[in-house]
PDB file of N, CA and C in Angstrom:
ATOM      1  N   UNK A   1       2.125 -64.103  40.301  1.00  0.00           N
ATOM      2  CA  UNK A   1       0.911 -64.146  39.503  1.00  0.00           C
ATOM      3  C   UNK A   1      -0.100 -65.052  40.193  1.00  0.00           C
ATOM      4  N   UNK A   2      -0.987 -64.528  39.925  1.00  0.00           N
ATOM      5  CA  UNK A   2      -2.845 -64.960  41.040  1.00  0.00           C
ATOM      6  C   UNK A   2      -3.363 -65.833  39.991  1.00  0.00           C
ATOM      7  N   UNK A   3      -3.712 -67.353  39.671  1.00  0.00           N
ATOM      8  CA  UNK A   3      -4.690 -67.642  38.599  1.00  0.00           C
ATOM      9  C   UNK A   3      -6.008 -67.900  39.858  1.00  0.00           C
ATOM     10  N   UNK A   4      -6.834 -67.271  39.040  1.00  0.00           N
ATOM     11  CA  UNK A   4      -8.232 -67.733  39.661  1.00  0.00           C
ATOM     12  C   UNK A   4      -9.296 -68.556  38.535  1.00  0.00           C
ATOM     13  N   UNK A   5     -10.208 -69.164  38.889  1.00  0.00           N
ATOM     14  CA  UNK A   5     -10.972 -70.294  38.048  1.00  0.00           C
ATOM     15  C   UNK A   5     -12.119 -69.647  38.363  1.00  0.00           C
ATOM     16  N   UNK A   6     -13.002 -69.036  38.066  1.00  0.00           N
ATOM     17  CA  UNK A   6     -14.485 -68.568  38.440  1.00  0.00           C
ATOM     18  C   UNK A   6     -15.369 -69.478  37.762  1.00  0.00           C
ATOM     19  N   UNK A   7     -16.627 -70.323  38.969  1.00  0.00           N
ATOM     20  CA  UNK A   7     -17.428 -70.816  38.037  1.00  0.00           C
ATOM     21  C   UNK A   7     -18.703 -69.682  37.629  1.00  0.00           C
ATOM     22  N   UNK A   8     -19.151 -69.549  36.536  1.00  0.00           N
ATOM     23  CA  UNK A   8     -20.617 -69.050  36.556  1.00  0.00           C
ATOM     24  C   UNK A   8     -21.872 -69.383  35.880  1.00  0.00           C
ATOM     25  N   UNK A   9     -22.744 -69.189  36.819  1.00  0.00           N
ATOM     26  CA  UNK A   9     -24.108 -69.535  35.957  1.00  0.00           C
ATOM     27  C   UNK A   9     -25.028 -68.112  35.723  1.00  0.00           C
ATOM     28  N   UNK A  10     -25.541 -68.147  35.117  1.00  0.00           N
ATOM     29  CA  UNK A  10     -25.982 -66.941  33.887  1.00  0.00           C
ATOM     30  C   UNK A  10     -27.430 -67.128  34.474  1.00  0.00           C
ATOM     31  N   UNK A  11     -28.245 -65.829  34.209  1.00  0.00           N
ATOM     32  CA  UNK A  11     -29.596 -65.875  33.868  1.00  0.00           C
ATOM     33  C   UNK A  11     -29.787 -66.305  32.143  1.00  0.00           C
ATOM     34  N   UNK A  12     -31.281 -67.219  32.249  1.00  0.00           N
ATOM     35  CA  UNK A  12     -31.790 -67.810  30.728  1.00  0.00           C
ATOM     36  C   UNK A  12     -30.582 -67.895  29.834  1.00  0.00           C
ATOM     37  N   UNK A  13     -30.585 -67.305  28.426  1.00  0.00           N
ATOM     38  CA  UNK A  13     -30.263 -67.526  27.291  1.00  0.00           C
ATOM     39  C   UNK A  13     -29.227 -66.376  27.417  1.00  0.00           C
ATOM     40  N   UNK A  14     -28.162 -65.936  28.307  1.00  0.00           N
ATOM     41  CA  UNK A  14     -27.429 -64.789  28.300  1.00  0.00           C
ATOM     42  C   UNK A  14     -25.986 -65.363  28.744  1.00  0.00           C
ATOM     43  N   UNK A  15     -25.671 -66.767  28.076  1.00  0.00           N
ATOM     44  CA  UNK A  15     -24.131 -67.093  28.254  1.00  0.00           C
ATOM     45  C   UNK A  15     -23.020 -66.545  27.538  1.00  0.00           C
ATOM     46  N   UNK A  16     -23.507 -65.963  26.417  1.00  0.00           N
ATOM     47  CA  UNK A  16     -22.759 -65.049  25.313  1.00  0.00           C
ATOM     48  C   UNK A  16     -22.542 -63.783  25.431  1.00  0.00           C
ATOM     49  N   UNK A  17     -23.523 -63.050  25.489  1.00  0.00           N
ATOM     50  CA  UNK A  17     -23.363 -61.389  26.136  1.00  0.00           C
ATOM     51  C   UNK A  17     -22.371 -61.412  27.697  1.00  0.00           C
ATOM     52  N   UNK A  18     -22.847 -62.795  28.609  1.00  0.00           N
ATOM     53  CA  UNK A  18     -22.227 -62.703  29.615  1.00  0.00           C
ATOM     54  C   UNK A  18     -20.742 -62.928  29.621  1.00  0.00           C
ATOM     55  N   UNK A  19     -20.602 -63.646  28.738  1.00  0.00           N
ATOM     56  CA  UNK A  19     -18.788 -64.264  28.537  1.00  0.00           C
ATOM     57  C   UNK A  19     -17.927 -62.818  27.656  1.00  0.00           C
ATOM     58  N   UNK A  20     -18.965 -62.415  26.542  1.00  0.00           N
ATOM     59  CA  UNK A  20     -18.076 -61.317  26.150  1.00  0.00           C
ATOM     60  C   UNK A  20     -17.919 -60.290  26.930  1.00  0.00           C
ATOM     61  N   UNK A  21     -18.845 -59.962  27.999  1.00  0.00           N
ATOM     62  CA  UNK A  21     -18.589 -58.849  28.945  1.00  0.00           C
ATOM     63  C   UNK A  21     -17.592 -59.162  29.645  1.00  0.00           C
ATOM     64  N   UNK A  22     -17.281 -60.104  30.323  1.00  0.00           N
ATOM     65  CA  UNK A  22     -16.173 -60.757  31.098  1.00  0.00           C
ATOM     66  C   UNK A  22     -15.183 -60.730  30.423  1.00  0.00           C
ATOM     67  N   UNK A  23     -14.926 -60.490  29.208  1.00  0.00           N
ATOM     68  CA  UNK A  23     -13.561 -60.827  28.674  1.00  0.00           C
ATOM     69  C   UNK A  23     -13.093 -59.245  28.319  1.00  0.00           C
ATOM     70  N   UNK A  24     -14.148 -58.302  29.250  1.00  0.00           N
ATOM     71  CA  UNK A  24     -13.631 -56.570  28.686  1.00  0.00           C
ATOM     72  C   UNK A  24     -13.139 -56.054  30.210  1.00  0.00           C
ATOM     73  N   UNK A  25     -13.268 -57.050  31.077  1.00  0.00           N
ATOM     74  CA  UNK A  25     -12.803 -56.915  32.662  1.00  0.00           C
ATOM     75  C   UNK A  25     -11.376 -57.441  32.710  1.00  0.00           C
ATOM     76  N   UNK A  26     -10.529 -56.750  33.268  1.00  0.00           N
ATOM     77  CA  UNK A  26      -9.113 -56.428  33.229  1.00  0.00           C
ATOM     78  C   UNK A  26      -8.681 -57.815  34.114  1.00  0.00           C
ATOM     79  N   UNK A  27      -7.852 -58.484  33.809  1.00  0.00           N
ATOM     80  CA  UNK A  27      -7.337 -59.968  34.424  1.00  0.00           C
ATOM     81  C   UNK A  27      -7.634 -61.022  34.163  1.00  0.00           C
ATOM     82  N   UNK A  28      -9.083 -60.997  33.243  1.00  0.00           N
ATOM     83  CA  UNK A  28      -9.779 -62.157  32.401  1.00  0.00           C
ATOM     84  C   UNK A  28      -9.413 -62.618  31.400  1.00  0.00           C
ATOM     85  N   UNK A  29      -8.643 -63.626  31.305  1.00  0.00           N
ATOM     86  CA  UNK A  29      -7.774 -63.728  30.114  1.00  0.00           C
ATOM     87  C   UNK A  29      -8.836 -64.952  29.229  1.00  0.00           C
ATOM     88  N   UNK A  30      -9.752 -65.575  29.523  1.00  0.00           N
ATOM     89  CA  UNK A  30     -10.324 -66.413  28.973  1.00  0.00           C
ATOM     90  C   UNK A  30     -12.041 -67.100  29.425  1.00  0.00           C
ATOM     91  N   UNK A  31     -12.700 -67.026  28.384  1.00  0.00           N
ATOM     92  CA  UNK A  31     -14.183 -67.750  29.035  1.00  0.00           C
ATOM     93  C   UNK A  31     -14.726 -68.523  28.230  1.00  0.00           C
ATOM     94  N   UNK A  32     -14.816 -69.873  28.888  1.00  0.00           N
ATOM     95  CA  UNK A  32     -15.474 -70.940  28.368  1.00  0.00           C
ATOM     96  C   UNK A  32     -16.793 -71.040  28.686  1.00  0.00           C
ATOM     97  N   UNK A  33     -17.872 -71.701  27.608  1.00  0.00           N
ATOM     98  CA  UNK A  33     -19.017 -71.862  27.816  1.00  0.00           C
ATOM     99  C   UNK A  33     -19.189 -73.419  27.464  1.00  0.00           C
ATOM    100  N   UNK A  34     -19.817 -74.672  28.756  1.00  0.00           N
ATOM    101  CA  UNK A  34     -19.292 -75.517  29.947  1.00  0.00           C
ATOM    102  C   UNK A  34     -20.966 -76.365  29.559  1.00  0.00           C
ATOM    103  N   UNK A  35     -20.209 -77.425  29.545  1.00  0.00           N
ATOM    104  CA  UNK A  35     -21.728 -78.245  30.040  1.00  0.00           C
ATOM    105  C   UNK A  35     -21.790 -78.609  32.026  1.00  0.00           C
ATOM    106  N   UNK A  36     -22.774 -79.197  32.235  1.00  0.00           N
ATOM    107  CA  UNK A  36     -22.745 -79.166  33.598  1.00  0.00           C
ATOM    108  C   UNK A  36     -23.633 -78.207  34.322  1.00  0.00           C
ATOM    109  N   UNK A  37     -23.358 -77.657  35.732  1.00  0.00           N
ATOM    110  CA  UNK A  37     -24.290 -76.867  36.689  1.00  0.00           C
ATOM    111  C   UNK A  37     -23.712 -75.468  36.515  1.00  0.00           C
ATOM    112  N   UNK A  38     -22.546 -75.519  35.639  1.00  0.00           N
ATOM    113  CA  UNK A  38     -22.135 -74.359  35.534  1.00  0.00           C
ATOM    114  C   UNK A  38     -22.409 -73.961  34.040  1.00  0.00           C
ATOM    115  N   UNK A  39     -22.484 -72.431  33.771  1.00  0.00           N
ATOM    116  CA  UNK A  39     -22.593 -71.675  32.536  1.00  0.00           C
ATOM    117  C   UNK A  39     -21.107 -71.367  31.946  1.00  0.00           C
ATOM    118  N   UNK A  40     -20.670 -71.082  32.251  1.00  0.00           N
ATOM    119  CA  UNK A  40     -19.249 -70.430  32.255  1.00  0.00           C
ATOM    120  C   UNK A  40     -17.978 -70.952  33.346  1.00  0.00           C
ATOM    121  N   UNK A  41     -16.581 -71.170  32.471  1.00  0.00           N
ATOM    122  CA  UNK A  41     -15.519 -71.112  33.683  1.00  0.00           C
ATOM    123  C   UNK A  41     -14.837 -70.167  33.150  1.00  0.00           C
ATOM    124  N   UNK A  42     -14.621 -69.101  33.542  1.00  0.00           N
ATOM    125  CA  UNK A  42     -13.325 -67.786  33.697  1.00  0.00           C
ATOM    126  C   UNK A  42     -12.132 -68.013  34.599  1.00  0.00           C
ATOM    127  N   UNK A  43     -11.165 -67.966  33.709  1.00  0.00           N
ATOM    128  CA  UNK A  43     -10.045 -67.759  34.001  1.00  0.00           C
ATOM    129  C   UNK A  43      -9.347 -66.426  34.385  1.00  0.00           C
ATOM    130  N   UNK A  44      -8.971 -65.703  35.506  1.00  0.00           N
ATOM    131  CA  UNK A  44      -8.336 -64.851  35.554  1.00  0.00           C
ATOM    132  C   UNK A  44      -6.886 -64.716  36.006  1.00  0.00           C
ATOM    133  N   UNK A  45      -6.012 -64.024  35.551  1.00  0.00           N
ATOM    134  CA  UNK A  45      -5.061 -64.256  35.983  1.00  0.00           C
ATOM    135  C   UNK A  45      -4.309 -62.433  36.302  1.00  0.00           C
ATOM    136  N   UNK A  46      -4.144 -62.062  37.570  1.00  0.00           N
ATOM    137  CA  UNK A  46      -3.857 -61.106  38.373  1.00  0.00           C
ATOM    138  C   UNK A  46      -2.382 -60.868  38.640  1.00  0.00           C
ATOM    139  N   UNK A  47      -1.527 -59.663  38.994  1.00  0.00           N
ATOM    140  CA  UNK A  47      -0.633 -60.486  39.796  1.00  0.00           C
ATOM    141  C   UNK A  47      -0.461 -60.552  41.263  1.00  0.00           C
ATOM    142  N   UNK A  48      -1.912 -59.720  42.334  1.00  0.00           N
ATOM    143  CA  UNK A  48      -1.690 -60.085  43.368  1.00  0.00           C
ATOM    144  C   UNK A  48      -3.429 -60.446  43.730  1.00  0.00           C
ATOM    145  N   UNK A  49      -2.938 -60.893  44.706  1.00  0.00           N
ATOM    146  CA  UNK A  49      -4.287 -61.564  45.676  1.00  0.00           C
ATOM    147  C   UNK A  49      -5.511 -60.465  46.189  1.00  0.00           C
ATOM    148  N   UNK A  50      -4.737 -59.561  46.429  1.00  0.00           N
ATOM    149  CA  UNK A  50      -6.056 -58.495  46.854  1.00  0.00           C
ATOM    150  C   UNK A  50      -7.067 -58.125  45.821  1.00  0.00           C
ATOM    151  N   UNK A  51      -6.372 -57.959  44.107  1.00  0.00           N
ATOM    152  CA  UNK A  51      -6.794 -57.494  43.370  1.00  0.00           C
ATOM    153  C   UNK A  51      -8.176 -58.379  42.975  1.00  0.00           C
ATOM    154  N   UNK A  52      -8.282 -59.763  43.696  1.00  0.00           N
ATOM    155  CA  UNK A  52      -8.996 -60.875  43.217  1.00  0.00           C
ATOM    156  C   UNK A  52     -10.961 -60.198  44.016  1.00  0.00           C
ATOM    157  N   UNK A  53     -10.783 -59.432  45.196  1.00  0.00           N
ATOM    158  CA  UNK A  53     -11.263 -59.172  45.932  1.00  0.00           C
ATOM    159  C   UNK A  53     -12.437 -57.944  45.012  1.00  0.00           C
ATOM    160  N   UNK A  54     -11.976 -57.445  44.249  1.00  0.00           N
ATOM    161  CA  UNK A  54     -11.938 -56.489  43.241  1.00  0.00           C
ATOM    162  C   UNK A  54     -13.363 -57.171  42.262  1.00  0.00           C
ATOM    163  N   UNK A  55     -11.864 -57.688  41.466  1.00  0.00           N
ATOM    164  CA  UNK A  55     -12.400 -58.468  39.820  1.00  0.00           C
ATOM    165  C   UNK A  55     -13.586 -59.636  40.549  1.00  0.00           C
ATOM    166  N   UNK A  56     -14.014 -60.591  41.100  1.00  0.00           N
ATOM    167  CA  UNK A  56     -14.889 -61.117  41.208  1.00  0.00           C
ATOM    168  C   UNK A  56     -15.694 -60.634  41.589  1.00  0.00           C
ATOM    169  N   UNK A  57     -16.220 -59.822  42.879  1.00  0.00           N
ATOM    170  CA  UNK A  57     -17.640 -59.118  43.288  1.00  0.00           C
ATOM    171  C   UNK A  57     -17.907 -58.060  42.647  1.00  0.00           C
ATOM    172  N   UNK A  58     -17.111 -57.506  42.896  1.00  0.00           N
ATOM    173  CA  UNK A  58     -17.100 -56.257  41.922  1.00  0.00           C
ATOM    174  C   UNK A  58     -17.541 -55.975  40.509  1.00  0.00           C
ATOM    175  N   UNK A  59     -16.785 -57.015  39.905  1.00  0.00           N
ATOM    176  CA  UNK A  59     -17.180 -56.388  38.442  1.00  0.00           C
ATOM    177  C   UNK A  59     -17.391 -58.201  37.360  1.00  0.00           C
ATOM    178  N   UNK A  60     -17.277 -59.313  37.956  1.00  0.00           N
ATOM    179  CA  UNK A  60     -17.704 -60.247  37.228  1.00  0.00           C
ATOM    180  C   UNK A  60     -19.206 -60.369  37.814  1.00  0.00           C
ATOM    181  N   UNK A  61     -19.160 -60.391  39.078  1.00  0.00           N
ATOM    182  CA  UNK A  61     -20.591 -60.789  39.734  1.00  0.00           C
ATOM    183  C   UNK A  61     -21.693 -59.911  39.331  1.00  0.00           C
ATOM    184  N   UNK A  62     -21.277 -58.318  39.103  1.00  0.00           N
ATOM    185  CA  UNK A  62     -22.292 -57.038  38.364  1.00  0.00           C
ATOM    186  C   UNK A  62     -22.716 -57.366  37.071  1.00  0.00           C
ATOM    187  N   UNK A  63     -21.966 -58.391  36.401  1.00  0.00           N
ATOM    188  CA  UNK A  63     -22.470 -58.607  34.965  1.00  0.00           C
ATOM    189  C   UNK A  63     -23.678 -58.595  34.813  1.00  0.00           C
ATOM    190  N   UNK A  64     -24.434 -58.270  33.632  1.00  0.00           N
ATOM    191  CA  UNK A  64     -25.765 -58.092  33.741  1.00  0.00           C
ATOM    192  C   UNK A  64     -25.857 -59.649  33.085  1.00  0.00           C
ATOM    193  N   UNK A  65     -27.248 -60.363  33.495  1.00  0.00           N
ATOM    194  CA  UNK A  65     -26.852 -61.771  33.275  1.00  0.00           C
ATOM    195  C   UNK A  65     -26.421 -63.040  34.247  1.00  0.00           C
ATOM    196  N   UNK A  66     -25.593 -62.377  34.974  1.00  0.00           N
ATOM    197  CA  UNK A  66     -24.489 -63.458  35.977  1.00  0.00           C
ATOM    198  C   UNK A  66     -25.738 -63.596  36.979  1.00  0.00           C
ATOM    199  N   UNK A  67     -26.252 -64.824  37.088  1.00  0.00           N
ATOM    200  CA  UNK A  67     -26.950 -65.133  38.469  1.00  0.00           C
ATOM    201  C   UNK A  67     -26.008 -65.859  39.862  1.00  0.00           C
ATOM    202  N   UNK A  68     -25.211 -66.546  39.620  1.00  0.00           N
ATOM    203  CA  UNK A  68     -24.091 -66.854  40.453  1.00  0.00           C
ATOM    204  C   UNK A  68     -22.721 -66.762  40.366  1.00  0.00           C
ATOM    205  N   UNK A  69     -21.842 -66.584  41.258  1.00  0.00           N
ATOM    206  CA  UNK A  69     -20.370 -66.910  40.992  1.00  0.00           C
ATOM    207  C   UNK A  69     -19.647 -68.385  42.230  1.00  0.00           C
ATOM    208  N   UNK A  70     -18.696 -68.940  41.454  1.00  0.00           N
ATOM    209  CA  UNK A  70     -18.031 -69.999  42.759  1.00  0.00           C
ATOM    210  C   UNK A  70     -16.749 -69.580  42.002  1.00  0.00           C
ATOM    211  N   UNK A  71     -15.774 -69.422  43.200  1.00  0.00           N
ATOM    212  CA  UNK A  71     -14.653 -68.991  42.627  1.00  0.00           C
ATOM    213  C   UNK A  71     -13.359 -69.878  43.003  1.00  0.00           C
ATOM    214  N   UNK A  72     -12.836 -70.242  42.985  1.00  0.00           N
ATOM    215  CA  UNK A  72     -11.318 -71.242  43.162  1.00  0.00           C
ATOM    216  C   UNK A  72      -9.701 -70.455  42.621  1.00  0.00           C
ATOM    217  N   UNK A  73      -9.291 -70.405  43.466  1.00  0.00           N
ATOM    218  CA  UNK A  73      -7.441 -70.114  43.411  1.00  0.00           C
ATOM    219  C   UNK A  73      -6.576 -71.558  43.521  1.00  0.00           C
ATOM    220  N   UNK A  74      -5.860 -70.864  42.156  1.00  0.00           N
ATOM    221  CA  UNK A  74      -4.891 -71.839  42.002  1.00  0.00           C
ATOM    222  C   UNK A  74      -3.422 -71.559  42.930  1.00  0.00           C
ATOM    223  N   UNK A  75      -3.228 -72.362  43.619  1.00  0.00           N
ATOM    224  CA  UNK A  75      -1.731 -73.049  44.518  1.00  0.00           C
ATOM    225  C   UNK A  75      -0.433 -73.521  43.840  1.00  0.00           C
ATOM    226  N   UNK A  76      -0.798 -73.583  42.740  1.00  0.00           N
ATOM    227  CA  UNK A  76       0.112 -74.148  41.595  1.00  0.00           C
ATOM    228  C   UNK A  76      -0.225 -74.368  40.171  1.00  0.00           C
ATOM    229  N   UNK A  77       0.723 -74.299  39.285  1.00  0.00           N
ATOM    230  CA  UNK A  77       0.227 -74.493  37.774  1.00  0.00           C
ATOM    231  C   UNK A  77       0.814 -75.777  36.924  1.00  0.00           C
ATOM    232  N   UNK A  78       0.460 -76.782  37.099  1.00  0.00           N
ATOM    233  CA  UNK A  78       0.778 -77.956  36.062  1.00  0.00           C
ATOM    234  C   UNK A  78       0.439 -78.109  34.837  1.00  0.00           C
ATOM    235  N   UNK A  79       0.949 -77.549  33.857  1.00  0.00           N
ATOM    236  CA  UNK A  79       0.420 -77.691  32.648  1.00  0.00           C
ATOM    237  C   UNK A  79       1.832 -77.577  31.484  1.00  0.00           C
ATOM    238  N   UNK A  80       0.873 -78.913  30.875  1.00  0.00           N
ATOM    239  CA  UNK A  80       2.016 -79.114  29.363  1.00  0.00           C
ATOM    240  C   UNK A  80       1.194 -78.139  28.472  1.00  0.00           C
ATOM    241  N   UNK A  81       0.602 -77.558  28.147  1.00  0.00           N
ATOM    242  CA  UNK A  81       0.200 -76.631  27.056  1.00  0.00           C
ATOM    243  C   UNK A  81       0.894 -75.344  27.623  1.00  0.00           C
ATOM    244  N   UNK A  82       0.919 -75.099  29.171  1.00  0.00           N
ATOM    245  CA  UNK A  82       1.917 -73.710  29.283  1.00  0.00           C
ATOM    246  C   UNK A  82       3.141 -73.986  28.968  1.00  0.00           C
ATOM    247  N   UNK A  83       3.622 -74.841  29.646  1.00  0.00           N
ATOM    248  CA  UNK A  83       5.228 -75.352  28.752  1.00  0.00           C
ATOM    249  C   UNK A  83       5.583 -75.663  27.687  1.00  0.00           C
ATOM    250  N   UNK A  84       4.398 -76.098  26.422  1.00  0.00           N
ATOM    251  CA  UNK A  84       4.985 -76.591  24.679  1.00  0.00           C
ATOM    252  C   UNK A  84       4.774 -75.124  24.542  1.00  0.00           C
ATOM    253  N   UNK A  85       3.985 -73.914  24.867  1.00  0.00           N
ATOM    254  CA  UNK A  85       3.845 -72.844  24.589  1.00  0.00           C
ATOM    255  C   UNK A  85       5.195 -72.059  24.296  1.00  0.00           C
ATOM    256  N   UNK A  86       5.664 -72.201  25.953  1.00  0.00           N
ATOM    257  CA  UNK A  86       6.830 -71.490  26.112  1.00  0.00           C
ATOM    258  C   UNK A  86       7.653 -71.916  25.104  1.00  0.00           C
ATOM    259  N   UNK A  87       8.037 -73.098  24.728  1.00  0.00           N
ATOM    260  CA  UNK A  87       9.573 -73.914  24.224  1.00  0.00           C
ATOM    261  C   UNK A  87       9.070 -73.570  22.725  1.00  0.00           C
ATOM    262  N   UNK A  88       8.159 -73.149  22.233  1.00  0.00           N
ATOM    263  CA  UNK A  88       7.580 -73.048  20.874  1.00  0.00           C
ATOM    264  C   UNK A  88       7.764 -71.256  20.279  1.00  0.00           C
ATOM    265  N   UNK A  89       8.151 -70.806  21.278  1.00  0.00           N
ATOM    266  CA  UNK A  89       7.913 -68.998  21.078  1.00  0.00           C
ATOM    267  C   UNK A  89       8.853 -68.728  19.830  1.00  0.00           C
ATOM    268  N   UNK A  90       8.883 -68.430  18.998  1.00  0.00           N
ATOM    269  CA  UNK A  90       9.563 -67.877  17.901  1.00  0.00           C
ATOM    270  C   UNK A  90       9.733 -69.029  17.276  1.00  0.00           C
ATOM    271  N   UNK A  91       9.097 -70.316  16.869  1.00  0.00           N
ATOM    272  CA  UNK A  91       8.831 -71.522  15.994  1.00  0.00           C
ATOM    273  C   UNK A  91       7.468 -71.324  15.026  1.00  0.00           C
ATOM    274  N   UNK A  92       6.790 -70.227  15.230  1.00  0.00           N
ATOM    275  CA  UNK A  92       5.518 -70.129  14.564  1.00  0.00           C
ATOM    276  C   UNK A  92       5.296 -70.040  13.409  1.00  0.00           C
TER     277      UNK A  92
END
């Protein structure tokens, strides 16, 4: 599994139309709207590397809205919210 971190910044007042479009693109499992130089961070998560080649130019960067993309791959996953997740599955 591929996690990628996309930063984006939006044209004007279009961080909302832009985040829900992103979340109808296949591997986008999540979009935050960010204080800072960025509009948006998207999370995607793939399960191979080529497919990344795809989902960012292709079809996050076409968003109508999206004036930039910066994109980052994750090397590894450290996280206690993925692990209380896991150990919690059928505790709900």
């Amino acid at each position: 599994m591929v996690t990628a971190i996309v930063l984006v910044r939006t044209e004007g007042e279009r961080v909302q139309e832009a985040a829900q479009a992103m979340l109808g693109v296949e591997g986008v499992t999540e979009a935050y709207s960010v204080t800072g130089p960025y509009d948006l961070v998207v999370m995607v998560r793939i399960p191979d590397f080529e497919s990344l080649a795809e989902i960012v130019p292709e079809r996050i960067a076409q968003i109508p809205g999206v004036a930039r993309t910066e994109t980052m791959v994750a090397f590894r996953a450290y996280s206690n919210y993925d692990l209380d997740r896991a150990w919690s599955l059928g505790f709900e």
